[in-house]
Protein backbone atom coordinates (compact mmCIF):
# COMPACT_ATOMS: atom_id res chain seq x y z
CA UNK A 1 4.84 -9.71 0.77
CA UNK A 2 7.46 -7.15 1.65
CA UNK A 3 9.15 -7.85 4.95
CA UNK A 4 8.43 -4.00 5.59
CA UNK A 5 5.14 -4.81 4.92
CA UNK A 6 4.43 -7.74 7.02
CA UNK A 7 6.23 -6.61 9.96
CA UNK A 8 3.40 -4.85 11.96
CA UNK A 9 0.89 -7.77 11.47
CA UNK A 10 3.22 -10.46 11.91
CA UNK A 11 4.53 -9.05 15.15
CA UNK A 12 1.41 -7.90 16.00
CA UNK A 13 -1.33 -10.67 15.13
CA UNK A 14 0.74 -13.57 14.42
CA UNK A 15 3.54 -13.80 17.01
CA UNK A 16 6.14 -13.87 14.25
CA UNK A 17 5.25 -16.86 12.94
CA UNK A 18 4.63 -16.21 9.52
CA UNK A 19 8.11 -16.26 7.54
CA UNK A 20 8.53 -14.05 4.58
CA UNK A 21 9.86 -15.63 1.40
CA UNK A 22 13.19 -15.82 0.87
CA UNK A 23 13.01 -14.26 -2.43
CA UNK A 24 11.51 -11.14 -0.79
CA UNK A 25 14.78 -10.57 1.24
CA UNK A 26 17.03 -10.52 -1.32
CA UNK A 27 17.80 -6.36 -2.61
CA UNK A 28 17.21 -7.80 -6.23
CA UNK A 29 13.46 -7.82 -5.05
CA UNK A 30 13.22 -4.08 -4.07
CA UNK A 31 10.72 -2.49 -6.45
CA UNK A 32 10.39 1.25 -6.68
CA UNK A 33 7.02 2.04 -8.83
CA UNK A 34 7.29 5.89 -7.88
CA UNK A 35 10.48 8.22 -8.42
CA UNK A 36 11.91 9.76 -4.85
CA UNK A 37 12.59 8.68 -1.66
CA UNK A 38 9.70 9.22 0.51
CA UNK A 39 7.89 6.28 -1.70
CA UNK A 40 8.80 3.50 -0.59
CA UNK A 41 7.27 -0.51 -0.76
CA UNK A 42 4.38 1.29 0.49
CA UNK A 43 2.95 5.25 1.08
CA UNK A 44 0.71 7.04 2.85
CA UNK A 45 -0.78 9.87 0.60
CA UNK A 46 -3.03 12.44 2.34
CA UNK A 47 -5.77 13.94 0.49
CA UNK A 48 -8.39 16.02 2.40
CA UNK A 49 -10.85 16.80 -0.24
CA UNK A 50 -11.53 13.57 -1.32
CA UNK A 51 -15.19 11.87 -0.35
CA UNK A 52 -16.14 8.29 -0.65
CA UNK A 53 -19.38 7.69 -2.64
CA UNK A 54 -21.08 4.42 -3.60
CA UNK A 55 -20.94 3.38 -6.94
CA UNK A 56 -24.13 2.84 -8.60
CA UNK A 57 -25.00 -0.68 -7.69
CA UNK A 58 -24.23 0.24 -4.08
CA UNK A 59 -21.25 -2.75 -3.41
CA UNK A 60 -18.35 -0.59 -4.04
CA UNK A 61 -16.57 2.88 -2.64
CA UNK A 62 -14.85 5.20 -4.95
CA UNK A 63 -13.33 8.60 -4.16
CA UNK A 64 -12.27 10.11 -7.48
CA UNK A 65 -10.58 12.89 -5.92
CA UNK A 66 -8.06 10.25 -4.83
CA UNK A 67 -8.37 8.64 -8.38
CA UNK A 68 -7.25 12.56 -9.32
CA UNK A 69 -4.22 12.30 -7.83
CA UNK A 70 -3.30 8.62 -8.33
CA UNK A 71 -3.54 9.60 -11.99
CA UNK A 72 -0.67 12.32 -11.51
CA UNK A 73 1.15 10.42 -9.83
């Protein structure tokens, strides 16, 4: 996992005692899957029109408005 990533439950669940790998902290690792700098190991997209709705066997959520703009993206 991304040290970014596993920084707020390791410091906040764990009491740092999980240890990233050491491949993960090397810059060779850094991945960027979207173009720009405000994406970064992770991101926080907002989109207010979107609504969850059961699929049609009723054990999974979908929201294809977010789908929408995943697509785009």
């Amino acid at each position: 996992m991304h040290p970014s990533i596993s920084q707020f439950p390791n410091s906040s669940f764990y009491r740092k005692q999980i240890c990233d790998a050491p491949d993960v902290k090397h810059k060779t690792y850094e991945k960027r899957y979207l173009p720009g700098r405000c994406f970064g190991p992770y991101s926080f997209i907002n989109v207010p029109l979107g609504k969850e709705e059961m699929d049609d066997v009723g054990h999974s959520r979908m929201n294809m408005v977010e789908v929408a703009l995943v697509m785009k993206i």
